[in-house]
PDB file of N, CA and C in Angstrom:
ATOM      1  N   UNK A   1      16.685  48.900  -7.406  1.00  0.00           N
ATOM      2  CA  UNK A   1      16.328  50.115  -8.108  1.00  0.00           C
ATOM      3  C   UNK A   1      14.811  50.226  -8.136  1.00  0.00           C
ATOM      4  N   UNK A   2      14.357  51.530  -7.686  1.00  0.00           N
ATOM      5  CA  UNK A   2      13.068  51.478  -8.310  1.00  0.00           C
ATOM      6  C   UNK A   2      12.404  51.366  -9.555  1.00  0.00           C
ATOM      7  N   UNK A   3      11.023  50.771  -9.293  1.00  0.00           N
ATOM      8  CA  UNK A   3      10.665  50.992 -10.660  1.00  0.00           C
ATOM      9  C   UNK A   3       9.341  52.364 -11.012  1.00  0.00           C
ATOM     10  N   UNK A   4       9.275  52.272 -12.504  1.00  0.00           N
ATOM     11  CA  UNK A   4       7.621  53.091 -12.311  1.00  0.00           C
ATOM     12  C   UNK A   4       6.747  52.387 -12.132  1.00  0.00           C
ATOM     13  N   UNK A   5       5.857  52.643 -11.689  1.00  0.00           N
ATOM     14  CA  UNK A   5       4.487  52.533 -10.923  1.00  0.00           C
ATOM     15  C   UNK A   5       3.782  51.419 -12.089  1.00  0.00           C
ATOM     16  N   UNK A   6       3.872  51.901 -13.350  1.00  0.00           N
ATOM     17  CA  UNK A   6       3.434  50.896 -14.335  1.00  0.00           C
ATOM     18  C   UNK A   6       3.984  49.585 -14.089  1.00  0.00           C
ATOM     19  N   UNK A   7       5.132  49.378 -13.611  1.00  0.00           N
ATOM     20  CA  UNK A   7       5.859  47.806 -13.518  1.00  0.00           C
ATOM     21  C   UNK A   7       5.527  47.429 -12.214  1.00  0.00           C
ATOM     22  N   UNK A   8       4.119  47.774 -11.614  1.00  0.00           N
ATOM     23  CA  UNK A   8       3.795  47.354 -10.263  1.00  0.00           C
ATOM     24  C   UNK A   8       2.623  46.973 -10.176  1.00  0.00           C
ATOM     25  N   UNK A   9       2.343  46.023  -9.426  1.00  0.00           N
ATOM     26  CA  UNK A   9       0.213  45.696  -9.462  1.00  0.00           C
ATOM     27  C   UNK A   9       0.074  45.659  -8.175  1.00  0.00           C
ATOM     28  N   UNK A  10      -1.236  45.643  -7.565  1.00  0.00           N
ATOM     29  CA  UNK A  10      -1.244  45.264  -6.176  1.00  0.00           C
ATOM     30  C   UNK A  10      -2.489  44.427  -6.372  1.00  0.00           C
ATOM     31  N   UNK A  11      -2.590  43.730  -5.564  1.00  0.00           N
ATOM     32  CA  UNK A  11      -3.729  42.534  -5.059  1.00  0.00           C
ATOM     33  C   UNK A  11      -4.502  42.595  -3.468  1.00  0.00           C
ATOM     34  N   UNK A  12      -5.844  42.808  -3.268  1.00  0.00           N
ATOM     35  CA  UNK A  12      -5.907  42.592  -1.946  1.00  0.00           C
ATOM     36  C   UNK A  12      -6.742  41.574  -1.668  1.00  0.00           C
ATOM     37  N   UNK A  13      -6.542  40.825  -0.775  1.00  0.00           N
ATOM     38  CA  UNK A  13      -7.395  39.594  -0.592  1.00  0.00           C
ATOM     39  C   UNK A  13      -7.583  39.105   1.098  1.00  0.00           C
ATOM     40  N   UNK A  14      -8.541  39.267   1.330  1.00  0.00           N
ATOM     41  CA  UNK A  14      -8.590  38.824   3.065  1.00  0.00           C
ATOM     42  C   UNK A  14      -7.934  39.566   3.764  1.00  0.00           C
ATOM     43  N   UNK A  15      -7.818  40.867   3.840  1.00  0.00           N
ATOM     44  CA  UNK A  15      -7.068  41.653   4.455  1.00  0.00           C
ATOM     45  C   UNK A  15      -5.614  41.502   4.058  1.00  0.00           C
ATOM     46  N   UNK A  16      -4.920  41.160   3.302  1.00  0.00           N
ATOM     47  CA  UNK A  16      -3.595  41.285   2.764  1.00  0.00           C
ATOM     48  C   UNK A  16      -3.881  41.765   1.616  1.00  0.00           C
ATOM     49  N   UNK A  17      -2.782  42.713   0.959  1.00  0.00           N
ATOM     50  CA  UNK A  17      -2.494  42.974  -0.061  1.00  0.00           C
ATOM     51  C   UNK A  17      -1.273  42.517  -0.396  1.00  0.00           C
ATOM     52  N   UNK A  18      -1.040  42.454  -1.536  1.00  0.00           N
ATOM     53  CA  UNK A  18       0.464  41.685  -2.327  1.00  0.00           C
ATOM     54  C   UNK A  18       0.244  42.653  -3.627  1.00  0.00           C
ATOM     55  N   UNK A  19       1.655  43.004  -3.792  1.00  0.00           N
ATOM     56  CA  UNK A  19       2.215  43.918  -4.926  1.00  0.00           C
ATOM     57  C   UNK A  19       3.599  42.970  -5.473  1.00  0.00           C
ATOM     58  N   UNK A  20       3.576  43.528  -6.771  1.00  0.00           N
ATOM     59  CA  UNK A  20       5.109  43.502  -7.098  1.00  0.00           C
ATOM     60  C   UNK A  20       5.864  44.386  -7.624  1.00  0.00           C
ATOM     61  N   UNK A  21       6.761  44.092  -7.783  1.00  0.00           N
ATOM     62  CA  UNK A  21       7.922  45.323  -8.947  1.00  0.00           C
ATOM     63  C   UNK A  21       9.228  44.269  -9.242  1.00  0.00           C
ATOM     64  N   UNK A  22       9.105  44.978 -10.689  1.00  0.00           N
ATOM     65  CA  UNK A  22       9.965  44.417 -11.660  1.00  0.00           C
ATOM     66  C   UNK A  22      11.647  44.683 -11.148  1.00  0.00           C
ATOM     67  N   UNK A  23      12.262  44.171 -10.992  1.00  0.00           N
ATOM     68  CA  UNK A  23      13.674  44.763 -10.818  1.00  0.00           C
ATOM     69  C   UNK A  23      14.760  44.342 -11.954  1.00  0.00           C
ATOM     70  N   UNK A  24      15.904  45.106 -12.022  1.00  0.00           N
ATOM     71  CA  UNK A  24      16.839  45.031 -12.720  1.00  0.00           C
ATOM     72  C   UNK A  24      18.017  43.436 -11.753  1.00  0.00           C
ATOM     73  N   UNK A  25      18.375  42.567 -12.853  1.00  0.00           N
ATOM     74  CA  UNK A  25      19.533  41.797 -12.718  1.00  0.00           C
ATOM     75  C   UNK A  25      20.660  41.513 -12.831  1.00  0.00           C
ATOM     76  N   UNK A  26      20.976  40.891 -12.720  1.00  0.00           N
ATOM     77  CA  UNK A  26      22.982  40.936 -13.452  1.00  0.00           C
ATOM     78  C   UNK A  26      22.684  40.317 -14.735  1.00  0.00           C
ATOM     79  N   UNK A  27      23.735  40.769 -15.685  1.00  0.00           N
ATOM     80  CA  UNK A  27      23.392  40.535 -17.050  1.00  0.00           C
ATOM     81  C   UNK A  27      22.453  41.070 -18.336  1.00  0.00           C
ATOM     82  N   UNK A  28      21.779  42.867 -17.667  1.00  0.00           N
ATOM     83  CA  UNK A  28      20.770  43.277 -18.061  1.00  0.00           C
ATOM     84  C   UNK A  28      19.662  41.997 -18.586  1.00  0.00           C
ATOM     85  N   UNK A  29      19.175  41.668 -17.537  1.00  0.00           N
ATOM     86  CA  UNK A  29      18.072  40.726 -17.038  1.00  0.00           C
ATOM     87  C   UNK A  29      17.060  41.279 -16.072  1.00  0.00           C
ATOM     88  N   UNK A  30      15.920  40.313 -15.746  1.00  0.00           N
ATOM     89  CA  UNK A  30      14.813  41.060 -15.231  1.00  0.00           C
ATOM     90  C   UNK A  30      14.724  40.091 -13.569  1.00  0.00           C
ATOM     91  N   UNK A  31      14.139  40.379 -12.841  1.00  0.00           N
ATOM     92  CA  UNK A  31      14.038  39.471 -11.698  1.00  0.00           C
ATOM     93  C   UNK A  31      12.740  40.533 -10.653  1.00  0.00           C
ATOM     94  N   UNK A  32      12.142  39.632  -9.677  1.00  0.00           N
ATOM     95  CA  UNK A  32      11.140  40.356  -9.235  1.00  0.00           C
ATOM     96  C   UNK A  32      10.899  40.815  -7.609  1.00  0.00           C
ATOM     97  N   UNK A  33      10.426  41.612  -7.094  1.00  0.00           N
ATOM     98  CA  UNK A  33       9.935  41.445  -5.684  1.00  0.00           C
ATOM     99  C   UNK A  33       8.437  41.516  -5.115  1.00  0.00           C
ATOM    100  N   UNK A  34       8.304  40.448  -4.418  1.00  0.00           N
ATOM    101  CA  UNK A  34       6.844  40.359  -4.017  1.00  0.00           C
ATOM    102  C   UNK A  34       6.691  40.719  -2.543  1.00  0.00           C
ATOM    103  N   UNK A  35       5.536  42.108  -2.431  1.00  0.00           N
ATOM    104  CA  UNK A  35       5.523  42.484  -1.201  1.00  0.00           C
ATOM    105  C   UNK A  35       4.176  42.129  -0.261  1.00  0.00           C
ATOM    106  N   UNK A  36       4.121  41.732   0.251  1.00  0.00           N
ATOM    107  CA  UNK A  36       2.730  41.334   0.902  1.00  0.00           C
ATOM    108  C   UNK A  36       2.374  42.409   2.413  1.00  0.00           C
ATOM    109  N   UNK A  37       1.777  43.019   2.166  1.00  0.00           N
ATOM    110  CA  UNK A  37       1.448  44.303   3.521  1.00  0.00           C
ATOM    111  C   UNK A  37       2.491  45.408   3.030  1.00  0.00           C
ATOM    112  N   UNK A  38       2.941  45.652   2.221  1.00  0.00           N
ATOM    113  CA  UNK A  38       4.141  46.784   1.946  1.00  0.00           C
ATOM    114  C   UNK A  38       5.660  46.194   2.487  1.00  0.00           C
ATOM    115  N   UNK A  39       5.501  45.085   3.105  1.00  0.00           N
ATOM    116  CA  UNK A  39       6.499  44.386   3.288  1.00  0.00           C
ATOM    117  C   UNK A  39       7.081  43.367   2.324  1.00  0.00           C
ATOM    118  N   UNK A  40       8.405  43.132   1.886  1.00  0.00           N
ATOM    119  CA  UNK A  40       9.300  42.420   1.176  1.00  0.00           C
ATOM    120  C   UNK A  40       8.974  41.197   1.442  1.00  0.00           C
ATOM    121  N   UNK A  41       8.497  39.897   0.790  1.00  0.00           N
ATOM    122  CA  UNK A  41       8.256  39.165   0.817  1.00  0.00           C
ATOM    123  C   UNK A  41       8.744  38.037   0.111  1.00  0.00           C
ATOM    124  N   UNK A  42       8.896  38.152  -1.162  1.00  0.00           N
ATOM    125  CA  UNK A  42      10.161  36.735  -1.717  1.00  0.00           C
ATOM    126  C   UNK A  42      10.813  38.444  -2.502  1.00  0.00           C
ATOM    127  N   UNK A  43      12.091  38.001  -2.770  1.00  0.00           N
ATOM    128  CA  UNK A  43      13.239  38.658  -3.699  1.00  0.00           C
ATOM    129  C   UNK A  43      13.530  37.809  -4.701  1.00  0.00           C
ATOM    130  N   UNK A  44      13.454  37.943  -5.848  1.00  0.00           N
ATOM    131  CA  UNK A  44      13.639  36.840  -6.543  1.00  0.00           C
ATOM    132  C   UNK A  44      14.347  37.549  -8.124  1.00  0.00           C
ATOM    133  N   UNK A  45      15.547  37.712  -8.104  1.00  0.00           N
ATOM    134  CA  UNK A  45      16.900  38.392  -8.924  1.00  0.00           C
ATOM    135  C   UNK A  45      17.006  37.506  -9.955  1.00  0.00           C
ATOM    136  N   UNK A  46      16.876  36.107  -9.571  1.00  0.00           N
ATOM    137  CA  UNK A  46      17.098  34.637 -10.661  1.00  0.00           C
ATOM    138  C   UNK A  46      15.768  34.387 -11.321  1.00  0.00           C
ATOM    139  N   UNK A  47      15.825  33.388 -11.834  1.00  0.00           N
ATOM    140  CA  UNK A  47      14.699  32.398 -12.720  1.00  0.00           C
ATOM    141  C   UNK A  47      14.421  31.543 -11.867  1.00  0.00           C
ATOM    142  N   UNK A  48      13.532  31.477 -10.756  1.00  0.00           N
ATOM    143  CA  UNK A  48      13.595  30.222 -10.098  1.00  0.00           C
ATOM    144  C   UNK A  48      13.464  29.192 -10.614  1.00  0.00           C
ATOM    145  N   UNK A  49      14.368  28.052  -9.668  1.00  0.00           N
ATOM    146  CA  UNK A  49      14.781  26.576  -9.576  1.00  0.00           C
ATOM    147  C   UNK A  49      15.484  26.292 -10.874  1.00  0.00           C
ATOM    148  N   UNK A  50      15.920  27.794 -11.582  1.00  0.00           N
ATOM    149  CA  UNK A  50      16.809  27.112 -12.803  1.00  0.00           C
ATOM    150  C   UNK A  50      18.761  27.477 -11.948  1.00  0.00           C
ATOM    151  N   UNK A  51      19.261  26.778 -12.531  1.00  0.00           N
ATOM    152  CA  UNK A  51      20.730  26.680 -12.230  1.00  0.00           C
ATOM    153  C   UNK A  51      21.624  27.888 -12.420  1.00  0.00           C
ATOM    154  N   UNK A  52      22.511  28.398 -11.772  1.00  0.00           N
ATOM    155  CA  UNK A  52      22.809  29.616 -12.176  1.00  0.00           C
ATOM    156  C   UNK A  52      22.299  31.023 -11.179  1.00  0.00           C
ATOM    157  N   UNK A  53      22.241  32.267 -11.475  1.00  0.00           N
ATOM    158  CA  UNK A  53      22.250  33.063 -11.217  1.00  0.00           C
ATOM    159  C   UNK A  53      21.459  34.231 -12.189  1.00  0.00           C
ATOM    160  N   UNK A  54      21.141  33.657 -13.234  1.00  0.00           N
ATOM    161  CA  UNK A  54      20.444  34.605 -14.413  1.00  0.00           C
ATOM    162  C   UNK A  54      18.513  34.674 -14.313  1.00  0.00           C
ATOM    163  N   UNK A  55      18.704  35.875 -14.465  1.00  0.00           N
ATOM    164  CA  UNK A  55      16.635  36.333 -14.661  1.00  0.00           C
ATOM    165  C   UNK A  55      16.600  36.416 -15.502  1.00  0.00           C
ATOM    166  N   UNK A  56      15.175  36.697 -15.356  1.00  0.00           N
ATOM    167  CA  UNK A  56      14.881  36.642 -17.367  1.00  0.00           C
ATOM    168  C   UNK A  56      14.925  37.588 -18.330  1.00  0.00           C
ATOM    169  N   UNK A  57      14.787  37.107 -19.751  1.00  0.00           N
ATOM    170  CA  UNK A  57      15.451  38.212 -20.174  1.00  0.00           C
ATOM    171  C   UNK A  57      14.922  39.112 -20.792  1.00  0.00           C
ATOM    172  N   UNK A  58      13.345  39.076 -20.408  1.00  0.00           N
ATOM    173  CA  UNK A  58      12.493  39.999 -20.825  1.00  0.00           C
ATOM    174  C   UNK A  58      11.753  40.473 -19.310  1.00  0.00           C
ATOM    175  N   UNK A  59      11.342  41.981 -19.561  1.00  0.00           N
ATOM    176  CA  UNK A  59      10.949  42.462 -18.401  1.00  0.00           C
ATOM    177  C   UNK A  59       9.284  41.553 -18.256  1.00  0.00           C
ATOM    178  N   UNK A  60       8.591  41.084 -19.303  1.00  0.00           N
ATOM    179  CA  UNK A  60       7.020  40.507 -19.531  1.00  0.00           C
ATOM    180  C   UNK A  60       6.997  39.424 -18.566  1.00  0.00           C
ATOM    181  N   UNK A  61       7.973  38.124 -19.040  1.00  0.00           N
ATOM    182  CA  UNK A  61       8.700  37.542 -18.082  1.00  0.00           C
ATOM    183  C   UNK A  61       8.625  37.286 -16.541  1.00  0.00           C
ATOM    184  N   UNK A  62       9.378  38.282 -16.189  1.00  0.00           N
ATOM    185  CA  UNK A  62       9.467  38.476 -14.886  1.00  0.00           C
ATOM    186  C   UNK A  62       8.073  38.867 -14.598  1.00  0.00           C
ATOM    187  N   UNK A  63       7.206  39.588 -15.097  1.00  0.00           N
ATOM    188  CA  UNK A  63       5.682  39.907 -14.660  1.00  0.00           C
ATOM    189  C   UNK A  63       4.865  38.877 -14.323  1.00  0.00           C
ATOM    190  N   UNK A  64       5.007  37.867 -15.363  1.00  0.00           N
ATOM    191  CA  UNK A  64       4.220  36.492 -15.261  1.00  0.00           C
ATOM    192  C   UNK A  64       4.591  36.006 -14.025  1.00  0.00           C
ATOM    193  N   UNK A  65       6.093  35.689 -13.873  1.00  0.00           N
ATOM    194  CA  UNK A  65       6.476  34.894 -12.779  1.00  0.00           C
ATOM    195  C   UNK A  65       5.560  35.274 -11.707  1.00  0.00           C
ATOM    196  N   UNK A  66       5.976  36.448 -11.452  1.00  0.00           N
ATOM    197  CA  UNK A  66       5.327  37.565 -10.205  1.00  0.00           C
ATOM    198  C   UNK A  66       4.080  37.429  -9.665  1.00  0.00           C
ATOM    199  N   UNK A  67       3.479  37.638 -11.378  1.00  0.00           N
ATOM    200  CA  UNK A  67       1.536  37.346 -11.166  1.00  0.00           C
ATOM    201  C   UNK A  67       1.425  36.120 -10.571  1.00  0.00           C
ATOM    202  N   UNK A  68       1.927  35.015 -11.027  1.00  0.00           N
ATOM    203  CA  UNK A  68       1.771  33.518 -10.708  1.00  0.00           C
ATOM    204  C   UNK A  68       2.413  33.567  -9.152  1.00  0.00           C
ATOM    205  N   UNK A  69       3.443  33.631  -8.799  1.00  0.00           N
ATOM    206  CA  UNK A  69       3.331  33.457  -7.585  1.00  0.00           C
ATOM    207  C   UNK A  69       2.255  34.617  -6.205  1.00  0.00           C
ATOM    208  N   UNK A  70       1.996  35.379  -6.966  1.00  0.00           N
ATOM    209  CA  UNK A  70       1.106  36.082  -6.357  1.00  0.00           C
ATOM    210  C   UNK A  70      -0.038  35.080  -6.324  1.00  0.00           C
ATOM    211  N   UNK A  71      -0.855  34.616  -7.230  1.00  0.00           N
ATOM    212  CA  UNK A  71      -2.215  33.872  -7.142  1.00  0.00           C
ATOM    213  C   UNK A  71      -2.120  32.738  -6.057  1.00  0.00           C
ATOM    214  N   UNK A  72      -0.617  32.100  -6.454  1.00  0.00           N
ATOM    215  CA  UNK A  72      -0.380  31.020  -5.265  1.00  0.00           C
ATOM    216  C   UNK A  72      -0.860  31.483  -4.025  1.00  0.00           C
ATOM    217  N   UNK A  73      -0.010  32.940  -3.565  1.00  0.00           N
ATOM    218  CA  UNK A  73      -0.611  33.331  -2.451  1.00  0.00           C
ATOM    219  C   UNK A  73      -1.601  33.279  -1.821  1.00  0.00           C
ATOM    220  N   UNK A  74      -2.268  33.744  -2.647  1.00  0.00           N
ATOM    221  CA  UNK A  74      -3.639  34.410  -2.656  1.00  0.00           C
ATOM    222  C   UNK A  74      -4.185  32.892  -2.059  1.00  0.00           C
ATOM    223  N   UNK A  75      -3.922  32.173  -2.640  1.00  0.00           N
ATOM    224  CA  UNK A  75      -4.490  30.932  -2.284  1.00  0.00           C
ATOM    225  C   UNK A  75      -4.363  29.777  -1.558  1.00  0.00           C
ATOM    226  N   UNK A  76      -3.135  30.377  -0.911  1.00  0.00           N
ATOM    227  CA  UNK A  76      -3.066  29.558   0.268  1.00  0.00           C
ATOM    228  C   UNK A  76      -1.549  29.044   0.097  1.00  0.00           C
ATOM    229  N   UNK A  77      -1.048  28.750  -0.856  1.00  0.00           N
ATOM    230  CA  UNK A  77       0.277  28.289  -1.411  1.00  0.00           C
ATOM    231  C   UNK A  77       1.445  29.172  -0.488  1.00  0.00           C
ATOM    232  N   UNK A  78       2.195  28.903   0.575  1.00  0.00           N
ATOM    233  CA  UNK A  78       2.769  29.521   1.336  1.00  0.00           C
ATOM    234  C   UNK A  78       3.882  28.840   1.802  1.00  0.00           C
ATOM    235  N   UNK A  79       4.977  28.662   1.098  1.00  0.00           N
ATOM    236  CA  UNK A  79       5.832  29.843   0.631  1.00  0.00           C
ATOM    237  C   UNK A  79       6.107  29.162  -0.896  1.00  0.00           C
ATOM    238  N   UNK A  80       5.121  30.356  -1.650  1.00  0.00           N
ATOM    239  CA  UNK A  80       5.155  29.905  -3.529  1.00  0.00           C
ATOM    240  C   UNK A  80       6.179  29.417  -4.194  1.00  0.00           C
ATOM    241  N   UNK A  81       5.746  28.204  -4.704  1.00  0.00           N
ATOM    242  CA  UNK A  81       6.990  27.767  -5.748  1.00  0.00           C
ATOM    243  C   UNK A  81       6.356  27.675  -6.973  1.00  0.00           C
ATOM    244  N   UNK A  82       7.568  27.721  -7.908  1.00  0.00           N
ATOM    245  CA  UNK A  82       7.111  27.313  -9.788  1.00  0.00           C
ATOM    246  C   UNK A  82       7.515  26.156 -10.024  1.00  0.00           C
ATOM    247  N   UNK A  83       6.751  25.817 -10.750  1.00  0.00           N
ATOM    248  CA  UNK A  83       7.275  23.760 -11.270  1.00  0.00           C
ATOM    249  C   UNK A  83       7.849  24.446 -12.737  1.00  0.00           C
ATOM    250  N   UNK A  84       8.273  23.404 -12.939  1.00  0.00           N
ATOM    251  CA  UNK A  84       9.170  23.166 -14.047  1.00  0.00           C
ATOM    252  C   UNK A  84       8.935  23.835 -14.971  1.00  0.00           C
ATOM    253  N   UNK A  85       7.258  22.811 -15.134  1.00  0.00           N
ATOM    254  CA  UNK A  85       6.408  23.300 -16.413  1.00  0.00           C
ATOM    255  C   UNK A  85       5.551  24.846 -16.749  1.00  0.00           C
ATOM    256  N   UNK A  86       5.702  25.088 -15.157  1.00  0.00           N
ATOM    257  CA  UNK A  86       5.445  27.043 -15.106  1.00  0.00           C
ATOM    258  C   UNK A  86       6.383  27.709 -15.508  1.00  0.00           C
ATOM    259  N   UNK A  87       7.945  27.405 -15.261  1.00  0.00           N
ATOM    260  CA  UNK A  87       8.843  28.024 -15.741  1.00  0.00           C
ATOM    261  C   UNK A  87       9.085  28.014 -16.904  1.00  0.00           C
ATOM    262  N   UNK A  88       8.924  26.931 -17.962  1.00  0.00           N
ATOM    263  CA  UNK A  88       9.041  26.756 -18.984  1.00  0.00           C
ATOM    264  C   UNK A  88       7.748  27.394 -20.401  1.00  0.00           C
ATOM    265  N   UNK A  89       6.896  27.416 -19.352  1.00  0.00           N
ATOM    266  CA  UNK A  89       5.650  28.446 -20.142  1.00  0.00           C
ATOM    267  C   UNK A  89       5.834  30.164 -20.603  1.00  0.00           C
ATOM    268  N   UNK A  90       6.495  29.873 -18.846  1.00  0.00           N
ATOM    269  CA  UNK A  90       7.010  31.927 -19.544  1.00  0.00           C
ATOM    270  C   UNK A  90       8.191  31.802 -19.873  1.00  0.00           C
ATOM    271  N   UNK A  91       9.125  31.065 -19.725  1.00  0.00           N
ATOM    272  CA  UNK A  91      10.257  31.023 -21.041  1.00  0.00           C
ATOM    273  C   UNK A  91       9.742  31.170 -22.602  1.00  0.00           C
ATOM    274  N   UNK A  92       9.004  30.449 -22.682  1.00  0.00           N
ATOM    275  CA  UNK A  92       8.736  29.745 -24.144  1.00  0.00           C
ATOM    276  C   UNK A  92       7.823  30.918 -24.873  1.00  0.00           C
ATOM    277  N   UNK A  93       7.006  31.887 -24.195  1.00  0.00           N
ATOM    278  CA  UNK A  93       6.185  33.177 -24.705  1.00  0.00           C
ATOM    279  C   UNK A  93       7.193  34.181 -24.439  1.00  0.00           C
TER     280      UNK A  93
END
């Protein structure tokens, strides 16, 4: 589903840009997509590396995730992951 424009950022860095948007999940939950060049780049519907099938359950949430794996990008981190203790930060706010 789309979103509005407000639930989207873009980033440009070294000739790439990276955006995201918030998407809807199963379970009225939140989950994200990261596009790098206007192209689809991770899909991410779940909470990564947690068990299950559920996103989170605030749309703020899913923003953080998003931002954070965006910076990874940005920085060389290819193909972005969250540790434990990242996941558990935007759980816990």
């Amino acid at each position: 589903q789309d979103t509005p424009a407000t639930d989207s950022a873009a980033v440009v860095n070294e000739g790439s840009s990276y955006r995201f948007e918030i998407i809807e999940a199963p379970e009225k939950t939140f989950g994200y997509d990261v596009y790098k060049n206007d192209a689809m780049f991770i899909h991410q519907p779940h909470i990564p590396g947690m068990p299950g099938v559920r996103g989170f359950d605030r749309e703020d949430q899913a923003k953080k995730a998003a931002e954070l794996m965006i910076d990874k990008m940005k920085n060389g981190v290819v193909p972005p992951t969250l540790s434990e203790e990242e996941i558990a930060a935007i759980l816990k706010n």
